[in-house]
C-alpha atoms as a PDB file:
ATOM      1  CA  UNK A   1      -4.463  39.780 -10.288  1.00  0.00           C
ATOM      2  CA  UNK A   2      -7.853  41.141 -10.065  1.00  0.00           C
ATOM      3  CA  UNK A   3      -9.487  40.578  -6.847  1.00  0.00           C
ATOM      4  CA  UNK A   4     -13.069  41.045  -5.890  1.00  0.00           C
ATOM      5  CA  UNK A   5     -15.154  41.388  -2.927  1.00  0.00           C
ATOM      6  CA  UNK A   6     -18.716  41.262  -2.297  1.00  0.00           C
ATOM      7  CA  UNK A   7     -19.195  41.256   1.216  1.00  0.00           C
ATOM      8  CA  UNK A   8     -17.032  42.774   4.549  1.00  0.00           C
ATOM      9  CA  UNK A   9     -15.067  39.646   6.465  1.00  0.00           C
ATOM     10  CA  UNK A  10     -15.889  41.543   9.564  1.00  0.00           C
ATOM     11  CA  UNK A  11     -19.065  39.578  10.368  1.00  0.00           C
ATOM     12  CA  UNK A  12     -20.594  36.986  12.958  1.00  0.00           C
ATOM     13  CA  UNK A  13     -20.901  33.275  12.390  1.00  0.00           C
ATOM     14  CA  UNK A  14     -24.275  33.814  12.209  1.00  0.00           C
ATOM     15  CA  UNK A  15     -23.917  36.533   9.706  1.00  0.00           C
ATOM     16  CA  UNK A  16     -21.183  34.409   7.750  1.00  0.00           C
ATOM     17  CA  UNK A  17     -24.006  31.426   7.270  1.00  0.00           C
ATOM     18  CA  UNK A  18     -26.332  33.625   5.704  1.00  0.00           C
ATOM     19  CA  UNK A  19     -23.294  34.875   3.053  1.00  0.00           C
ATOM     20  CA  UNK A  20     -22.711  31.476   2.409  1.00  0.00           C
ATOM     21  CA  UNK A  21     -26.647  30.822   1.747  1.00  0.00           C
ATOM     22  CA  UNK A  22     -25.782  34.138  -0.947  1.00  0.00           C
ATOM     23  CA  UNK A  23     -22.778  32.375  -2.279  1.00  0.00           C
ATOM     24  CA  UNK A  24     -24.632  29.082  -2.741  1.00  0.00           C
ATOM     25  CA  UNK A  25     -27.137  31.081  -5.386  1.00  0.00           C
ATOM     26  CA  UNK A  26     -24.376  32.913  -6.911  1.00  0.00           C
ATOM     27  CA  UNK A  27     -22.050  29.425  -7.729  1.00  0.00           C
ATOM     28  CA  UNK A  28     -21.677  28.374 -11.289  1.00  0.00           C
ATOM     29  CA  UNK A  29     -21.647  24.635 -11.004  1.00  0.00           C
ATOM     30  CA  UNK A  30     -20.786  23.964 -14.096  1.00  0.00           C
ATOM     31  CA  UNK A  31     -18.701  25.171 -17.355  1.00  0.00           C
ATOM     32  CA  UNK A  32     -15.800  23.912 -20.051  1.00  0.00           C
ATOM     33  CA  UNK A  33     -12.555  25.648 -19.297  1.00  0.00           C
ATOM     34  CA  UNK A  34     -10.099  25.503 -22.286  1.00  0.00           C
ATOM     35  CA  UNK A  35      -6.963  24.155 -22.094  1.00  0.00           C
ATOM     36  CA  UNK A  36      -5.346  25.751 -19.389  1.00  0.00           C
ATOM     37  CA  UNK A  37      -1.743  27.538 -19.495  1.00  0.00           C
ATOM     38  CA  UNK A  38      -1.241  28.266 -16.139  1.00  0.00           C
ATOM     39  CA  UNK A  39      -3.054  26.626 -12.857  1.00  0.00           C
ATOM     40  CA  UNK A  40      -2.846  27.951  -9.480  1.00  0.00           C
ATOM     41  CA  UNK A  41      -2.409  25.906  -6.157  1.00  0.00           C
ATOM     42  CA  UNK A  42      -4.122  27.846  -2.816  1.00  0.00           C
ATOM     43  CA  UNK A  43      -3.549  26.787   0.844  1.00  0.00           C
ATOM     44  CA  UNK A  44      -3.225  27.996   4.578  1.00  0.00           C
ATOM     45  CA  UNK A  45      -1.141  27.251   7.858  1.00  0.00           C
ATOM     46  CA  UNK A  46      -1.985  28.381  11.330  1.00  0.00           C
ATOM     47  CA  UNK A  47      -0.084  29.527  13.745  1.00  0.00           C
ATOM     48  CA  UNK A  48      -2.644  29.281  16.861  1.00  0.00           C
ATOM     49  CA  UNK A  49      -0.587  30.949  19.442  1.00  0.00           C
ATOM     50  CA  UNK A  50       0.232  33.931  17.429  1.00  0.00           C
ATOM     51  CA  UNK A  51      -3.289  33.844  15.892  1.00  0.00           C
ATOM     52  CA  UNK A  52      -2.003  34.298  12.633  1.00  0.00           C
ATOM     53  CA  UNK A  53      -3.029  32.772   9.155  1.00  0.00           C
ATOM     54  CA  UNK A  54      -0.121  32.539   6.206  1.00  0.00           C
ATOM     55  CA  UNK A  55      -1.616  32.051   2.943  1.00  0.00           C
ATOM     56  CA  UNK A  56       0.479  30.700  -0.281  1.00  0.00           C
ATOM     57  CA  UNK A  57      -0.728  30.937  -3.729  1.00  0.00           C
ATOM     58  CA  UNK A  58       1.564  28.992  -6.694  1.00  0.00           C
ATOM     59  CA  UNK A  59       1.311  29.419 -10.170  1.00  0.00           C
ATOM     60  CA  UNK A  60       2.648  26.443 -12.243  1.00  0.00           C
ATOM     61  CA  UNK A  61       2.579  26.297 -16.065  1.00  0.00           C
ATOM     62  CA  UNK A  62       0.266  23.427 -17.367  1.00  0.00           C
ATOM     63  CA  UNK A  63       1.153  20.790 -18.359  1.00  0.00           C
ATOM     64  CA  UNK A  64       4.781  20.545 -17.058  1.00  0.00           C
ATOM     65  CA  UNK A  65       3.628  21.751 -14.308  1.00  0.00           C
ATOM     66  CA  UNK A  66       7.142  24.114 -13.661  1.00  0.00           C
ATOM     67  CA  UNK A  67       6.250  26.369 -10.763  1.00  0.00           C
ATOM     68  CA  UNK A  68       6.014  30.615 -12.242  1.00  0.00           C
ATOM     69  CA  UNK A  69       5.102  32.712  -9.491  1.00  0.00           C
ATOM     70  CA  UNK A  70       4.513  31.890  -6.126  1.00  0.00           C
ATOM     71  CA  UNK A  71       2.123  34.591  -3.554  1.00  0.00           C
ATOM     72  CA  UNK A  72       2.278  34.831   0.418  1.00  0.00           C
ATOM     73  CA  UNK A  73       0.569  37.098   2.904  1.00  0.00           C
ATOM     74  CA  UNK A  74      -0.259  36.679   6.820  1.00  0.00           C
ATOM     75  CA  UNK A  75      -3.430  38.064   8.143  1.00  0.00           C
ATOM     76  CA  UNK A  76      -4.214  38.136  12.146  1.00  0.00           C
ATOM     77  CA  UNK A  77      -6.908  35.451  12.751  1.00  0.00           C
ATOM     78  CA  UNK A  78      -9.951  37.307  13.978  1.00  0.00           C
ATOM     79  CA  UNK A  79     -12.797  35.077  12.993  1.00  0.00           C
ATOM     80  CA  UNK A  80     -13.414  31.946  15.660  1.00  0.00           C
ATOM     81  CA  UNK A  81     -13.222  28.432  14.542  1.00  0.00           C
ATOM     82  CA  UNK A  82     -16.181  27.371  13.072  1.00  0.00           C
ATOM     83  CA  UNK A  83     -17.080  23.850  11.221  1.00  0.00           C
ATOM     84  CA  UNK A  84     -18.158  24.918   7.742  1.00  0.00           C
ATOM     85  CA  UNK A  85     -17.176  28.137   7.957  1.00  0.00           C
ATOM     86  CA  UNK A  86     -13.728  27.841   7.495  1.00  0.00           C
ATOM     87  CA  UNK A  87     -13.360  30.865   4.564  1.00  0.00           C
ATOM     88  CA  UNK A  88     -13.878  33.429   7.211  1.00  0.00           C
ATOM     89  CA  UNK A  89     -10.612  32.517   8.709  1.00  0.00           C
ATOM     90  CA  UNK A  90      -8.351  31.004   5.420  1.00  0.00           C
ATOM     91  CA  UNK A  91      -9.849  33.519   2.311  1.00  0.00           C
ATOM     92  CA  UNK A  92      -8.965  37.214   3.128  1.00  0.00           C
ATOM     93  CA  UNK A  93      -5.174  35.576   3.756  1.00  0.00           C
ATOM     94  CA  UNK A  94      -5.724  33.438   0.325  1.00  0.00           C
ATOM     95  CA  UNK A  95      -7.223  36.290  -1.748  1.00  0.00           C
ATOM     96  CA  UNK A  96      -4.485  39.059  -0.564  1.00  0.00           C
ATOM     97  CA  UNK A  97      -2.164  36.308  -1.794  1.00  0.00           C
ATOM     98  CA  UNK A  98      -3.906  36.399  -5.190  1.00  0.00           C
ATOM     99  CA  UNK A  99      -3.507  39.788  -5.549  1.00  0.00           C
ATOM    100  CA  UNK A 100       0.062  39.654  -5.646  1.00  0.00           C
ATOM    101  CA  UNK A 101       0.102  37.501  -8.746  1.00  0.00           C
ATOM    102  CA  UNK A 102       1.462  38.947 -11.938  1.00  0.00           C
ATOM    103  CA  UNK A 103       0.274  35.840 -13.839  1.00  0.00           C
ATOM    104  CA  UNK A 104      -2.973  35.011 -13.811  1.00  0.00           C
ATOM    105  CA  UNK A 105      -4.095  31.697 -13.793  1.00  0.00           C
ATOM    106  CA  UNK A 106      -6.639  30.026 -16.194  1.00  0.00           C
ATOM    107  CA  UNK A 107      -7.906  27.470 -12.833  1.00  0.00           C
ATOM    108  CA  UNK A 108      -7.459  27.421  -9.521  1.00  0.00           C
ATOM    109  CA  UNK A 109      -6.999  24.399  -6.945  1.00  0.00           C
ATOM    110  CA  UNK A 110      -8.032  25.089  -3.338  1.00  0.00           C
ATOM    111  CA  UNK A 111      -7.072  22.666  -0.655  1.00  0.00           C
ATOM    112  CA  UNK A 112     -10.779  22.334   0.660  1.00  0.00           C
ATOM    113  CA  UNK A 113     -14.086  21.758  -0.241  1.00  0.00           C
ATOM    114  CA  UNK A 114     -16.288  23.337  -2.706  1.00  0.00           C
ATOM    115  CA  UNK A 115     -19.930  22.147  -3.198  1.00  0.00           C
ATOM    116  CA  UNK A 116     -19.389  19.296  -1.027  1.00  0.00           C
ATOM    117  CA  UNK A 117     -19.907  21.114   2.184  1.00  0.00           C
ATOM    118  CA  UNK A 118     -23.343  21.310   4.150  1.00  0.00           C
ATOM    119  CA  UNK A 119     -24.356  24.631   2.473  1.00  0.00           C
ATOM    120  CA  UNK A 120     -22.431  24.147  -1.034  1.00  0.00           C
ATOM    121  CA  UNK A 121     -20.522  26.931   0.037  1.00  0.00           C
ATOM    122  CA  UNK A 122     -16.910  25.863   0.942  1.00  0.00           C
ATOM    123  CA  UNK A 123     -13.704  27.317   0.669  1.00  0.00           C
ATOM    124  CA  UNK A 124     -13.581  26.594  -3.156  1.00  0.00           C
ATOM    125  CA  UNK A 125     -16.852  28.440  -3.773  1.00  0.00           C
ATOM    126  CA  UNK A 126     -15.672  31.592  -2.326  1.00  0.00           C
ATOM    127  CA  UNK A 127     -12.993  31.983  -3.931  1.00  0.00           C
ATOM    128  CA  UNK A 128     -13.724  31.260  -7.299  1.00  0.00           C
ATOM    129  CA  UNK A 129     -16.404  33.770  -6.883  1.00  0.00           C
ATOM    130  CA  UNK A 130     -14.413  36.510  -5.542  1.00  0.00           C
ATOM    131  CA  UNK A 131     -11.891  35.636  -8.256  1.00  0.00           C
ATOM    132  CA  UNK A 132     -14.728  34.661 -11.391  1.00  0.00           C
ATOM    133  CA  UNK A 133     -12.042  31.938 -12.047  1.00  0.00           C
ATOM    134  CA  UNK A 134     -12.833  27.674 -12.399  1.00  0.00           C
ATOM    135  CA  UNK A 135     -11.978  27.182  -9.242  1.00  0.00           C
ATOM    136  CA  UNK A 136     -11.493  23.204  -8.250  1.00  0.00           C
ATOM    137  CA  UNK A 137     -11.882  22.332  -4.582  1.00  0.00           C
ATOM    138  CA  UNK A 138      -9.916  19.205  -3.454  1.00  0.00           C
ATOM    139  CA  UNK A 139      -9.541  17.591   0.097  1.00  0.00           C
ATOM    140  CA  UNK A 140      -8.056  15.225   2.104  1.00  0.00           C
ATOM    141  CA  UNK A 141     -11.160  14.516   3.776  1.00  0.00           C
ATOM    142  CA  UNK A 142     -14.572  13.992   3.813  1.00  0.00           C
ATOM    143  CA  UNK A 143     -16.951  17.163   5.064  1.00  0.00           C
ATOM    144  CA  UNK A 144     -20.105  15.650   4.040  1.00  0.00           C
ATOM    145  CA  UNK A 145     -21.801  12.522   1.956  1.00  0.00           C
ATOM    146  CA  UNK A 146     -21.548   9.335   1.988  1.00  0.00           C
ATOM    147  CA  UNK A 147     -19.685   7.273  -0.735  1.00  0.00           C
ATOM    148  CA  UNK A 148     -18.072   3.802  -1.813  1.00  0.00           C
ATOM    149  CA  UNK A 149     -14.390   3.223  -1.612  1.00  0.00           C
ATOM    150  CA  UNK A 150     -13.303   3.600  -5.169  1.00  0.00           C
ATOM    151  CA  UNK A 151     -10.927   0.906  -6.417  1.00  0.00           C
ATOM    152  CA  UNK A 152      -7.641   0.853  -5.676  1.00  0.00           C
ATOM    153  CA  UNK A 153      -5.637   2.193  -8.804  1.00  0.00           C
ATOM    154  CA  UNK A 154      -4.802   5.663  -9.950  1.00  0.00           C
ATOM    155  CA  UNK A 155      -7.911   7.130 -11.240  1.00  0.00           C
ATOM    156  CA  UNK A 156     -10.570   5.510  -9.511  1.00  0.00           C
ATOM    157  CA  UNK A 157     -13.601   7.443  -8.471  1.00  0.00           C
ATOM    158  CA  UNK A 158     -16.884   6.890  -6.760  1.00  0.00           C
ATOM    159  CA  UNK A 159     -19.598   9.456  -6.373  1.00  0.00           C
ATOM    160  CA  UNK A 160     -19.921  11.377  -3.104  1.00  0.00           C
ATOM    161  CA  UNK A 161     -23.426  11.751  -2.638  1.00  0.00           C
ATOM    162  CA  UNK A 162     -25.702  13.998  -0.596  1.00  0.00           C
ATOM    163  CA  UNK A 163     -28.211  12.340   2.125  1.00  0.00           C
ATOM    164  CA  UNK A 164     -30.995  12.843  -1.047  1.00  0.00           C
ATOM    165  CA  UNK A 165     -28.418  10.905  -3.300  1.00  0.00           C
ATOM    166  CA  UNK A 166     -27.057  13.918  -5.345  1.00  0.00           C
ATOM    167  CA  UNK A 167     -23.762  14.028  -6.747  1.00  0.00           C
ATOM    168  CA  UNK A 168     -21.850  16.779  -4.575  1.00  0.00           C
ATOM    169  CA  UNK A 169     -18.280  15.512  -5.581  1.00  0.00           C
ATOM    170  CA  UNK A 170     -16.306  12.822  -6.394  1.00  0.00           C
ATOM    171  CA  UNK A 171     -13.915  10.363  -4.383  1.00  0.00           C
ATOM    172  CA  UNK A 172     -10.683  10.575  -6.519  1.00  0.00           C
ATOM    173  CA  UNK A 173      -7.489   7.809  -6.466  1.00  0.00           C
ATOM    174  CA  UNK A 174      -4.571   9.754  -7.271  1.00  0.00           C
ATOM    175  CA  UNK A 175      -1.872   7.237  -6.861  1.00  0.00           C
ATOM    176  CA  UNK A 176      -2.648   3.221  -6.328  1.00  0.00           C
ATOM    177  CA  UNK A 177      -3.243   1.879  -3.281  1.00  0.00           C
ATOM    178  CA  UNK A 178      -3.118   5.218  -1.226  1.00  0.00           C
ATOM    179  CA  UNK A 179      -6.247   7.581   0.023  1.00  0.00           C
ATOM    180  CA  UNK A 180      -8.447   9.022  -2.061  1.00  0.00           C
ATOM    181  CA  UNK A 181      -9.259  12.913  -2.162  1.00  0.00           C
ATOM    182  CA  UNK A 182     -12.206  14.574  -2.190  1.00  0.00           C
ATOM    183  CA  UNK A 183     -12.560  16.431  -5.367  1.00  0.00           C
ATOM    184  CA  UNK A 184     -15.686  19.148  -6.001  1.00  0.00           C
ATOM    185  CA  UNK A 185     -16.882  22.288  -7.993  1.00  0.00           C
ATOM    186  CA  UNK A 186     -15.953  25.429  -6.958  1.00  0.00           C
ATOM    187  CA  UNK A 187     -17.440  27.596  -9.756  1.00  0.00           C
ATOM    188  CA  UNK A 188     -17.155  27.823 -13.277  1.00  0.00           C
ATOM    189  CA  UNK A 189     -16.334  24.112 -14.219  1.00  0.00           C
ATOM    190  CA  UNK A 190     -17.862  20.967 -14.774  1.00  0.00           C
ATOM    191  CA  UNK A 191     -17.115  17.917 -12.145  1.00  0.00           C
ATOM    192  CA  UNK A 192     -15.815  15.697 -14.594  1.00  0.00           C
ATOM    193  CA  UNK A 193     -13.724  17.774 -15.715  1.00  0.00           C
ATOM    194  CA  UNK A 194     -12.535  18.951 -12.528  1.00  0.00           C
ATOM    195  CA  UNK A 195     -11.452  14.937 -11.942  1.00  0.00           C
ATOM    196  CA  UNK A 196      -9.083  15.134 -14.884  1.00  0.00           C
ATOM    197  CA  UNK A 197      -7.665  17.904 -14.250  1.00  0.00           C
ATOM    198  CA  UNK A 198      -7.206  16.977 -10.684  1.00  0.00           C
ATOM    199  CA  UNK A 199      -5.402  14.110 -12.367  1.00  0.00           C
ATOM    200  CA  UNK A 200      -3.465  15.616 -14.722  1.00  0.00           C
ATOM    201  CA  UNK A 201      -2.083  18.204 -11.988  1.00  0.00           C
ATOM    202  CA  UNK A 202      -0.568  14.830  -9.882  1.00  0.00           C
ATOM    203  CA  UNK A 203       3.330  13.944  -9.909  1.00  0.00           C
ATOM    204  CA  UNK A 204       2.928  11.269  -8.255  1.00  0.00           C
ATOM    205  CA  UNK A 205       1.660  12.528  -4.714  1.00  0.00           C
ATOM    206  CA  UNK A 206      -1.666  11.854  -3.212  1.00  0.00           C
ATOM    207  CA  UNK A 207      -2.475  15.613  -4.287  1.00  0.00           C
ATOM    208  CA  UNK A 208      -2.733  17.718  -6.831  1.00  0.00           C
ATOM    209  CA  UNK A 209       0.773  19.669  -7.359  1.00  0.00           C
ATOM    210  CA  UNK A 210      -0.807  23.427  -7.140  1.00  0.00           C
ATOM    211  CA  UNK A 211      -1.944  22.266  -3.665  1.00  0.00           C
ATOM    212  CA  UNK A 212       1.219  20.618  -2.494  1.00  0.00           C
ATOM    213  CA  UNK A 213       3.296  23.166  -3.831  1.00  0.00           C
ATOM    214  CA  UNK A 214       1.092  25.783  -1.861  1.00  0.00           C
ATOM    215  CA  UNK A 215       0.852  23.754   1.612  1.00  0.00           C
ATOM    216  CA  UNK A 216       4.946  23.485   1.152  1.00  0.00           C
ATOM    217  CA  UNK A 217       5.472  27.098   0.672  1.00  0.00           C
ATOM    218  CA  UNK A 218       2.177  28.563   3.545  1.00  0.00           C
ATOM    219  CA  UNK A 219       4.264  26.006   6.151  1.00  0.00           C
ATOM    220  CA  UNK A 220       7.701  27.167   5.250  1.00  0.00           C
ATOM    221  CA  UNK A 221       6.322  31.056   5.931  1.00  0.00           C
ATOM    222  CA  UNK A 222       5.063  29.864   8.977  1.00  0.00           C
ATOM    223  CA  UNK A 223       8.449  28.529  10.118  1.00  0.00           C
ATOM    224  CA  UNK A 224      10.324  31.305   9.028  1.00  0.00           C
ATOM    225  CA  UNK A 225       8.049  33.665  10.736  1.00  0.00           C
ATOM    226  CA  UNK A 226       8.368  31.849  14.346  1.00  0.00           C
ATOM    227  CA  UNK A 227      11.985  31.781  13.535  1.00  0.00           C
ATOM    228  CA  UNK A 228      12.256  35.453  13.294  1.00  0.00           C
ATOM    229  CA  UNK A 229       9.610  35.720  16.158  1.00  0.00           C
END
């Protein structure tokens, strides 16, 4: 798969904030992806004492949802931990695991935030821009905004709002009576639609498939690497 670049990842946090003010410009909040065929899961584990990031990708055909191709690549951790600026440490890992993929998927999931993140830049924007894919950022928790509990059955949502009161995302119930997630634009789609699909990608799990099949398989190359350590 076709990766792209637009900036060097060897930068300072202050140096990282202004590519995020770039990315924020560049973002396409908006867009009607067809049907898809294929959706892709993205996610990261760390490995602290080694300093070292292992990035899964999974492509799983839509909608049975029958995993295709799975990605993984490890990348030293060079950039230090920042709040909001979490791509500089998980993306070059994610996007090396991208280009491994033979298939290429029709939208992306990212375990993380995409507009909802104090400069609508997360992890979801960046790579849907270095990948000019609908990307679809969804998290277990709450970056920024303020919101209502939605109710308590499977595909409840309540609007996660900005301190001027503009949508930035959407609090999502994926299965009754268990946490929401935090669902937002990445690029190239529309947030409603993003919700559905967030839906449509559940088995019954508090997240999206792509995503859990991607956290499974970045933790299990994380094991297997202290193992062989």
């Amino acid at each position: 798969m076709n990766v792209g670049q637009f900036h060097s990842w060897t930068v300072t946090p202050r140096e990282a904030v202004r590519i995020q003010e770039q990315i924020r410009a560049l973002v396409i909040p908006r867009g009607r992806t067809p049907r898809p065929k294929l959706v892709a899961g993205a996610d990261a584990a760390f490995d602290l004492h080694a300093r070292q990031v292992y990035a899964a990708v999974v492509v799983l055909a839509y909608p049975d949802l029958e995993v295709v191709e799975t990605a993984v690549s490890r990348h030293r951790l060079s950039f230090p931990y920042v709040p909001g600026l979490l791509s500089f440490r998980e993306a070059p890992a994610l996007l090396r695991a991208f280009s491994k993929l033979r298939h290429e998927p029709d939208v992306v999931f990212i375990d993380g935030h995409g507009l909802s993140h104090p400069r609508a830049a997360g992890l979801a924007c960046h790579i849907g821009l270095c990948l000019e894919k609908p990307t679809i950022g969804c998290a277990k928790s709450r970056l920024i905004g303020g919101y209502r509990e939605p109710g308590p059955k499977r595909g409840a949502t309540s609007p996660l709002l900005s301190r001027d009161k503009k949508v930035i995302g959407s609090v999502l119930r994926t299965c009754d009576n268990v946490r929401p997630v935090f669902v937002s634009v990445g690029h190239r789609i529309g947030l409603a639609q993003a919700v559905r699909l967030t839906l449509a990608c559940g088995k019954g799990y508090r997240v999206p498939e792509p995503t859990r099949q991607a956290d499974i398989l970045a933790e299990r190359a994380k094991r297997e690497a202290a193992g062989s350590g």
